[in-house]
Each structure stands twice: as structure tokens, then as C-alpha cells.
PDB file of N, CA and C in Angstrom:
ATOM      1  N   UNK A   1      -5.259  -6.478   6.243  1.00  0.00           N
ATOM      2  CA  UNK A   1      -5.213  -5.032   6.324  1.00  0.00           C
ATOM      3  C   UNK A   1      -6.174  -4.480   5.295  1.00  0.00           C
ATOM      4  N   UNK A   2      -7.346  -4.011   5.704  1.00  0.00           N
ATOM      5  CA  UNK A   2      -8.574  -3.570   4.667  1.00  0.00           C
ATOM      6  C   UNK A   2      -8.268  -2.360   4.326  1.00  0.00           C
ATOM      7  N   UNK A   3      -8.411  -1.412   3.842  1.00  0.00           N
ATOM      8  CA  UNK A   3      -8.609  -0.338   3.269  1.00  0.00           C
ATOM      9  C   UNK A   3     -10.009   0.357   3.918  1.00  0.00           C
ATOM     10  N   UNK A   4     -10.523   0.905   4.189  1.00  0.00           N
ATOM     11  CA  UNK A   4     -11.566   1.447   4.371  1.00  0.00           C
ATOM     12  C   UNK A   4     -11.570   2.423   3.831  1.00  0.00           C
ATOM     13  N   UNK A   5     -11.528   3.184   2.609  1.00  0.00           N
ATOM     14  CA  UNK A   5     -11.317   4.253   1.932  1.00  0.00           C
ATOM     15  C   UNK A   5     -11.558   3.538   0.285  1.00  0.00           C
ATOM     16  N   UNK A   6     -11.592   2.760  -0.420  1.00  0.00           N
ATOM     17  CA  UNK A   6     -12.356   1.972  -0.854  1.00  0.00           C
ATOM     18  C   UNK A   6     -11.139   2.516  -2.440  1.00  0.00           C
ATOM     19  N   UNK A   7     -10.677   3.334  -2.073  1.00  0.00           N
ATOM     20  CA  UNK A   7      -9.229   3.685  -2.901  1.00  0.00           C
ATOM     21  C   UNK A   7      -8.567   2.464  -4.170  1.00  0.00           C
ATOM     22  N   UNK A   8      -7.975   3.098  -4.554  1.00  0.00           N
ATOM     23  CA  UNK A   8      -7.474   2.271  -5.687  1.00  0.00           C
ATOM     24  C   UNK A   8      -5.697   2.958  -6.431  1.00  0.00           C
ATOM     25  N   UNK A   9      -4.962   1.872  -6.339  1.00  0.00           N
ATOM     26  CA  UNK A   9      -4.037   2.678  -6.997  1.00  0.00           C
ATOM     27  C   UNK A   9      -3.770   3.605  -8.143  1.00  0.00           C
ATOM     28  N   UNK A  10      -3.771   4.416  -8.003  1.00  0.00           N
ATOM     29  CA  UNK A  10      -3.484   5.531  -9.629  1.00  0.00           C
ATOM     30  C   UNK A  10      -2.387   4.878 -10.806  1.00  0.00           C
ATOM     31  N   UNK A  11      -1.654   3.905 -10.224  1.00  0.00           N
ATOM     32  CA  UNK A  11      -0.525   3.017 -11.883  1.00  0.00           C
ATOM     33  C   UNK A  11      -1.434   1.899 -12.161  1.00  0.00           C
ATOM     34  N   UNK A  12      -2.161   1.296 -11.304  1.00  0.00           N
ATOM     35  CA  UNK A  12      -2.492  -0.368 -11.791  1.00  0.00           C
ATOM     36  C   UNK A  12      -3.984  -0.372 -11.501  1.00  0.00           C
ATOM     37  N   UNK A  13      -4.386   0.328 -10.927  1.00  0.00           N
ATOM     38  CA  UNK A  13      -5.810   0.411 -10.968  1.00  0.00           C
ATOM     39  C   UNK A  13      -6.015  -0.911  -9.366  1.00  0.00           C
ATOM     40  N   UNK A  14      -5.194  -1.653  -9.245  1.00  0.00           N
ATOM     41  CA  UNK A  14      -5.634  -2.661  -7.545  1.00  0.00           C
ATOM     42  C   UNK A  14      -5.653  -2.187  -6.863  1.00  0.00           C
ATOM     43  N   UNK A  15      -7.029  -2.422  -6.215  1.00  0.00           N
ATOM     44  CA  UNK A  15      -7.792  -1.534  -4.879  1.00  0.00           C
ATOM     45  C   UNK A  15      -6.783  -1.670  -3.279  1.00  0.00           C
ATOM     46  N   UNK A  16      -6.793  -0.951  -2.411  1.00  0.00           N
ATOM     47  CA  UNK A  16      -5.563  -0.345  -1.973  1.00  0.00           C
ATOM     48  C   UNK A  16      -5.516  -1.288  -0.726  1.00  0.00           C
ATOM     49  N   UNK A  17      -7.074  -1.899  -0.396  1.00  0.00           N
ATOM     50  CA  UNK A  17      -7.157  -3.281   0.636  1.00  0.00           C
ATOM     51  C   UNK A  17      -6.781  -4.584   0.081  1.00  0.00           C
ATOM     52  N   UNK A  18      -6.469  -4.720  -1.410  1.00  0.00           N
ATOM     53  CA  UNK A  18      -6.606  -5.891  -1.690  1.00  0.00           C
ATOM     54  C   UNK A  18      -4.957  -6.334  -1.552  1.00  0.00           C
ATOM     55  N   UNK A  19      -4.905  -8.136  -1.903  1.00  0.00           N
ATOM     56  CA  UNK A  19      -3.838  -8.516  -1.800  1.00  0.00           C
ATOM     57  C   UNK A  19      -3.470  -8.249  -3.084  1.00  0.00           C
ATOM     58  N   UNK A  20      -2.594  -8.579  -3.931  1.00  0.00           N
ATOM     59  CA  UNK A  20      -1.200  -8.760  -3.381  1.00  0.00           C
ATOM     60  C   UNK A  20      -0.385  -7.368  -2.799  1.00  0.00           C
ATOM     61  N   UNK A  21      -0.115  -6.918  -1.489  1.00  0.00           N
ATOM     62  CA  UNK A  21       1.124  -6.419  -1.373  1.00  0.00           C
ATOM     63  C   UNK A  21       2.197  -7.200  -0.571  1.00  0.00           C
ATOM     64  N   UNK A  22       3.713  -6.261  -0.926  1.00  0.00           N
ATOM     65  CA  UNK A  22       4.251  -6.562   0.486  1.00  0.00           C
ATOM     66  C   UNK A  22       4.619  -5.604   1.411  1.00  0.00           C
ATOM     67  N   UNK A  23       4.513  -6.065   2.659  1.00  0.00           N
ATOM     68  CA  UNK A  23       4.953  -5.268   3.456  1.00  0.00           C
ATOM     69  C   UNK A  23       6.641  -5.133   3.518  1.00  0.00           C
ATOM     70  N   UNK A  24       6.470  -3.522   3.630  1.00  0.00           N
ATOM     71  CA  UNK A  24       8.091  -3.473   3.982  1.00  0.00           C
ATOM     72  C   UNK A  24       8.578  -3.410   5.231  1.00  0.00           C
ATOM     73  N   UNK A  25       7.941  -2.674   6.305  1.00  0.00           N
ATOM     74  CA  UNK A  25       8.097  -2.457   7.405  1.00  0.00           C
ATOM     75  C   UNK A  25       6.864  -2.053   8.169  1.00  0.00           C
ATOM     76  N   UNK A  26       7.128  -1.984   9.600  1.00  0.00           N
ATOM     77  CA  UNK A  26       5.505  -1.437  10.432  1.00  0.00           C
ATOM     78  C   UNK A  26       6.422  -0.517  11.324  1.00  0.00           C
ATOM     79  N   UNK A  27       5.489   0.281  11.710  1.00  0.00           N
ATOM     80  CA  UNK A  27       6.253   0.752  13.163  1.00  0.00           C
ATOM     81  C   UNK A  27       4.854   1.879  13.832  1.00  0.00           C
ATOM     82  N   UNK A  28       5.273   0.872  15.193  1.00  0.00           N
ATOM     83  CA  UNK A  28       3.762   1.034  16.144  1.00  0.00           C
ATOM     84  C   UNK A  28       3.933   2.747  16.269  1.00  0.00           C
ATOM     85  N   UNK A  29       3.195   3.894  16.691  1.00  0.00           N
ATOM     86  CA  UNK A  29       2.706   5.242  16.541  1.00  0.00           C
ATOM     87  C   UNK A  29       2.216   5.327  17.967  1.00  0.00           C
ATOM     88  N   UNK A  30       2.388   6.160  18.474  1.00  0.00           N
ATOM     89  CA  UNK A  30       0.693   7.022  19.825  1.00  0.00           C
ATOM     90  C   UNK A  30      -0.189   6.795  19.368  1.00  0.00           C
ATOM     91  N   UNK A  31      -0.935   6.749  18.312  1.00  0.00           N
ATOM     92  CA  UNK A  31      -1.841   6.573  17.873  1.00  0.00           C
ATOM     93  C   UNK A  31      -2.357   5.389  16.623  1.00  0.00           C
ATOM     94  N   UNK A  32      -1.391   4.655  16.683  1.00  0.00           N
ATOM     95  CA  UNK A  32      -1.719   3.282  15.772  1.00  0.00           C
ATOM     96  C   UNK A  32      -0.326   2.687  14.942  1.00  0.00           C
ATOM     97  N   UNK A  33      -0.347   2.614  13.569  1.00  0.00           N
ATOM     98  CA  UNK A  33       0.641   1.883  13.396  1.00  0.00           C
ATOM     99  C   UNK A  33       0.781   2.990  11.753  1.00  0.00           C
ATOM    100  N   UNK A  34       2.608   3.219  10.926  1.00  0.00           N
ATOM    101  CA  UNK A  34       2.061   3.506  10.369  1.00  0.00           C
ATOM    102  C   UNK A  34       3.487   2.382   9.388  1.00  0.00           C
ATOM    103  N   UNK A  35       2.895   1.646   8.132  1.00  0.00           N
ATOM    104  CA  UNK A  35       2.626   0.459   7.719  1.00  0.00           C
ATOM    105  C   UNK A  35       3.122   1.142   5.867  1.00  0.00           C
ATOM    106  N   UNK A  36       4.748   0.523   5.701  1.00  0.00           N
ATOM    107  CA  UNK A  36       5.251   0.817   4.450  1.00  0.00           C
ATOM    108  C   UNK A  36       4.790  -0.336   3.592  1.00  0.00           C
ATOM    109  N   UNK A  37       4.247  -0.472   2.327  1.00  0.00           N
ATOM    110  CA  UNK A  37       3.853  -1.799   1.710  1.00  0.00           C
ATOM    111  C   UNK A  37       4.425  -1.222   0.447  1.00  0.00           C
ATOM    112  N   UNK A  38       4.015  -2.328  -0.422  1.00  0.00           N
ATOM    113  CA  UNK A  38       4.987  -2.184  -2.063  1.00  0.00           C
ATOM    114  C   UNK A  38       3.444  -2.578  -2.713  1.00  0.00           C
ATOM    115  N   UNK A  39       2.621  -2.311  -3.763  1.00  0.00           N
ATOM    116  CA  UNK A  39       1.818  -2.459  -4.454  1.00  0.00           C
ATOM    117  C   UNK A  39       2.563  -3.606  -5.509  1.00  0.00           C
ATOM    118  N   UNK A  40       1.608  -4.189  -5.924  1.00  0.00           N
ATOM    119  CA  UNK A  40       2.059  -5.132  -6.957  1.00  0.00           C
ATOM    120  C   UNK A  40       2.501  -4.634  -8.198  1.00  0.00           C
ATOM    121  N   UNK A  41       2.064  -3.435  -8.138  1.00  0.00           N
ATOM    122  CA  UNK A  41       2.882  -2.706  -9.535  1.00  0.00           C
ATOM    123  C   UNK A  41       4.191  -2.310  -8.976  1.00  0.00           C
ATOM    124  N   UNK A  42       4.354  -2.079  -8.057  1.00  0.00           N
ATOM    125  CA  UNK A  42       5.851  -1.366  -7.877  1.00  0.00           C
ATOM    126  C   UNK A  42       5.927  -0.069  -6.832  1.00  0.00           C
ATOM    127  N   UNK A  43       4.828   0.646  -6.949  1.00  0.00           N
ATOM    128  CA  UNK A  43       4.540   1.384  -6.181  1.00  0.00           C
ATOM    129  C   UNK A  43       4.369   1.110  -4.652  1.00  0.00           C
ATOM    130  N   UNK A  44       5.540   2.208  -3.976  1.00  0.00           N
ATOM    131  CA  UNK A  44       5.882   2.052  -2.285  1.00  0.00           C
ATOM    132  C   UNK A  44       4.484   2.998  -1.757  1.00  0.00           C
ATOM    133  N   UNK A  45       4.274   2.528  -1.120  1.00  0.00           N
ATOM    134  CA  UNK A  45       3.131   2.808   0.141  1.00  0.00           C
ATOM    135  C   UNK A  45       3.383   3.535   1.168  1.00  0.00           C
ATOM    136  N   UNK A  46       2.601   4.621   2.276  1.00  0.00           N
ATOM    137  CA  UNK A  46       2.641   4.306   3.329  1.00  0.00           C
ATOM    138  C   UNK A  46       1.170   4.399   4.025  1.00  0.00           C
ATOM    139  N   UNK A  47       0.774   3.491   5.080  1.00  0.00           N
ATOM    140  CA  UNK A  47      -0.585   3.275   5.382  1.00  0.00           C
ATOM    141  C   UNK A  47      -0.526   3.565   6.341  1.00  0.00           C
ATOM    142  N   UNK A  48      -1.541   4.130   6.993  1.00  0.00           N
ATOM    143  CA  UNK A  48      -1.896   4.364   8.833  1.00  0.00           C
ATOM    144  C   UNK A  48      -3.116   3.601   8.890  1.00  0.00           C
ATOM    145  N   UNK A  49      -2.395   2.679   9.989  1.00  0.00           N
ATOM    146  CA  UNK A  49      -3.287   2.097  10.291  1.00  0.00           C
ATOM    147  C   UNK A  49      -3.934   2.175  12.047  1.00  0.00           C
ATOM    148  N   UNK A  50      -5.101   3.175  12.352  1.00  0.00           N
ATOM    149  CA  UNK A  50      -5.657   3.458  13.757  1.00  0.00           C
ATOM    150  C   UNK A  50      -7.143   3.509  13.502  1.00  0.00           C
ATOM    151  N   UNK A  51      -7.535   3.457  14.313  1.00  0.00           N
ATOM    152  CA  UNK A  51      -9.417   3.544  15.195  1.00  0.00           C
ATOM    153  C   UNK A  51      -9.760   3.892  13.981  1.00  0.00           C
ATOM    154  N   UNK A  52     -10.147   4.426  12.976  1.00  0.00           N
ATOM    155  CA  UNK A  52     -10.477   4.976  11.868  1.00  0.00           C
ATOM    156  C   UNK A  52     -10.336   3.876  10.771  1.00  0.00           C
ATOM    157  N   UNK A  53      -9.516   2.620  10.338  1.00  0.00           N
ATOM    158  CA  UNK A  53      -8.845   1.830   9.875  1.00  0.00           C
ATOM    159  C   UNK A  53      -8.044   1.841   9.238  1.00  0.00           C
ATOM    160  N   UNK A  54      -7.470   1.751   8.200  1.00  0.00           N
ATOM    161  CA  UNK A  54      -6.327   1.491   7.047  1.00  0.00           C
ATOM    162  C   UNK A  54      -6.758   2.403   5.755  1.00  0.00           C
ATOM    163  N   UNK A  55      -5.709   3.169   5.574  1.00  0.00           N
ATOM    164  CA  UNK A  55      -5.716   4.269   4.509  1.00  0.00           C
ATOM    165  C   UNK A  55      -3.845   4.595   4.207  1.00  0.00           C
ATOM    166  N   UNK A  56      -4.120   4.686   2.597  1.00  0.00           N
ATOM    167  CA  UNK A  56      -2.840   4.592   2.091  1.00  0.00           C
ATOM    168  C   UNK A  56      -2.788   6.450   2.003  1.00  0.00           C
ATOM    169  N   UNK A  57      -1.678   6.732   2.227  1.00  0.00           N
ATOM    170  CA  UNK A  57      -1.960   8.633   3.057  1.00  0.00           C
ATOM    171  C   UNK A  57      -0.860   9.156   1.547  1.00  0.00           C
ATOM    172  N   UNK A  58       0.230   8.045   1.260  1.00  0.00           N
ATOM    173  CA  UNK A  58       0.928   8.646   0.077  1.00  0.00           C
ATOM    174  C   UNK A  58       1.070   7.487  -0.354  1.00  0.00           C
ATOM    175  N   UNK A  59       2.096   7.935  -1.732  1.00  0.00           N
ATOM    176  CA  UNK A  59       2.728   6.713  -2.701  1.00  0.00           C
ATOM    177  C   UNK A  59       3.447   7.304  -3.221  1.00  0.00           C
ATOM    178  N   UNK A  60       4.394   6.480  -3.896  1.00  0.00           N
ATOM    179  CA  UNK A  60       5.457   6.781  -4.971  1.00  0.00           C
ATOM    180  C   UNK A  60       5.126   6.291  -6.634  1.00  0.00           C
ATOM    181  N   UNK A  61       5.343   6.598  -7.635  1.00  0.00           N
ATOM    182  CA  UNK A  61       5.389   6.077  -9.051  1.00  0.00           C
ATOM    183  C   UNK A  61       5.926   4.462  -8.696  1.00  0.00           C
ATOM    184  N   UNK A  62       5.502   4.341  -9.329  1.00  0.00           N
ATOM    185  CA  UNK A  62       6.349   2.376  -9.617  1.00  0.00           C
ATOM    186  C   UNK A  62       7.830   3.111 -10.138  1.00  0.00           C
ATOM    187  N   UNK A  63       8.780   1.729  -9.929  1.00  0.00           N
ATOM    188  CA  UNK A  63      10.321   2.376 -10.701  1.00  0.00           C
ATOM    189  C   UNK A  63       9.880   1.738 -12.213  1.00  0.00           C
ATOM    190  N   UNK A  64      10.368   2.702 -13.146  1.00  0.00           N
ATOM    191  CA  UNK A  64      10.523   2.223 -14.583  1.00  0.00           C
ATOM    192  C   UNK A  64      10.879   1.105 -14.875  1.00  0.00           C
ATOM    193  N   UNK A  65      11.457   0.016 -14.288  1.00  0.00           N
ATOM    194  CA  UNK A  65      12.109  -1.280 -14.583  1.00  0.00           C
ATOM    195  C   UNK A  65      11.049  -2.191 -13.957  1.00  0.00           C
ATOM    196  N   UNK A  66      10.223  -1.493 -13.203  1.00  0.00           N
ATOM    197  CA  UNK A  66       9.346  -2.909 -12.231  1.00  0.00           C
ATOM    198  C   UNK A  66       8.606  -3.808 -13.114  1.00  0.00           C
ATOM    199  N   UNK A  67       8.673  -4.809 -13.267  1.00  0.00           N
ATOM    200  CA  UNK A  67       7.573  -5.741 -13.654  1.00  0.00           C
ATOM    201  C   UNK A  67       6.867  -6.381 -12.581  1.00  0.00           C
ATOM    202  N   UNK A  68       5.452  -6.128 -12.550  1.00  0.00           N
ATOM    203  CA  UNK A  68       4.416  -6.917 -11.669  1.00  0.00           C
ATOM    204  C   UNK A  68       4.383  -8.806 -11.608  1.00  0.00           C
ATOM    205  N   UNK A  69       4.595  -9.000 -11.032  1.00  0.00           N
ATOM    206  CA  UNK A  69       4.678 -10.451 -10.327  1.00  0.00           C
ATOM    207  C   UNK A  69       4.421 -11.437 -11.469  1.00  0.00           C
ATOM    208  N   UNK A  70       3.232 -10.912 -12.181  1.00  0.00           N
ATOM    209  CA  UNK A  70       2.531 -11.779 -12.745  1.00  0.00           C
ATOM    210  C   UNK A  70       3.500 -11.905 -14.575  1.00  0.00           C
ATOM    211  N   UNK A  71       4.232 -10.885 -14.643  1.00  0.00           N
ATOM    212  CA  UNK A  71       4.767 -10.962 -15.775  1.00  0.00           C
ATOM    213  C   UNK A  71       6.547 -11.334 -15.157  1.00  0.00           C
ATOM    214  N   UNK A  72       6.810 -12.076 -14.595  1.00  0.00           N
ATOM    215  CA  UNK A  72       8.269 -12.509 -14.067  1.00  0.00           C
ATOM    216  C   UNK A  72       7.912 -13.992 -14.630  1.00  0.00           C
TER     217      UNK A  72
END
């Protein structure tokens, strides 16, 4: 799932195509798909993904307790 908007998260600075996320859920649209993910900081997603490609449209703050993957 690329990003084409070349975006970057506002808490962690990882660009908004790159890995690591996870997905939380998908759900297909009239017009494409639109695609909940979790940023590796903590921060929830939601992406549309149609003809145009993959763009993260909102986000949430990370929760105060999250630690990123790499510090577990």
C-alpha cells in the first residue's frame, strides 16, 4: 500500500507508504477501499485507497502509553 502523497507522520516522522503498519480493518467503498492502519508510533489511520492511490485523509495522536515496536 504506497502512499502517493509522499506524506509523513506528524508524531514519528515515518513516511505514510512505508512499512511498518498494521492494518486494522478494510472495507471495500463505490469508489475504492477505505483502509484503518495503526502507525508504528501508535497513531490510528484512515487511508483511501482508489484510482488516485493511497492517501492517509486523517489520524489520531498516538495514546500516551504507546511504545513503538522497537522499544518493547
Amino acid at each position: 500500500m504506497d502512499s502517493q502523497t509522499g506524506a509523513v507522520c506528524p508524531y514519528c516522522g515515518w513516511p505514510d507508504g512505508a512499512e511498518p503498519f498494521q492494518v486494522v480493518s478494510g472495507h471495500g467503498t463505490a469508489a475504492g477501499r477505505t483502509v484503518w492502519t495503526r502507525c508504528g508510533c501508535g497513531s490510528l489511520q484512515v487511508r483511501i485507497v482508489d484510482a488516485r492511490g493511497t492517501r492517509v485523509v486523517s489520524r489520531s495522536r498516538p495514546a500516551p502509553d504507546h511504545h513503538s515496536p522497537a522499544e518493547r
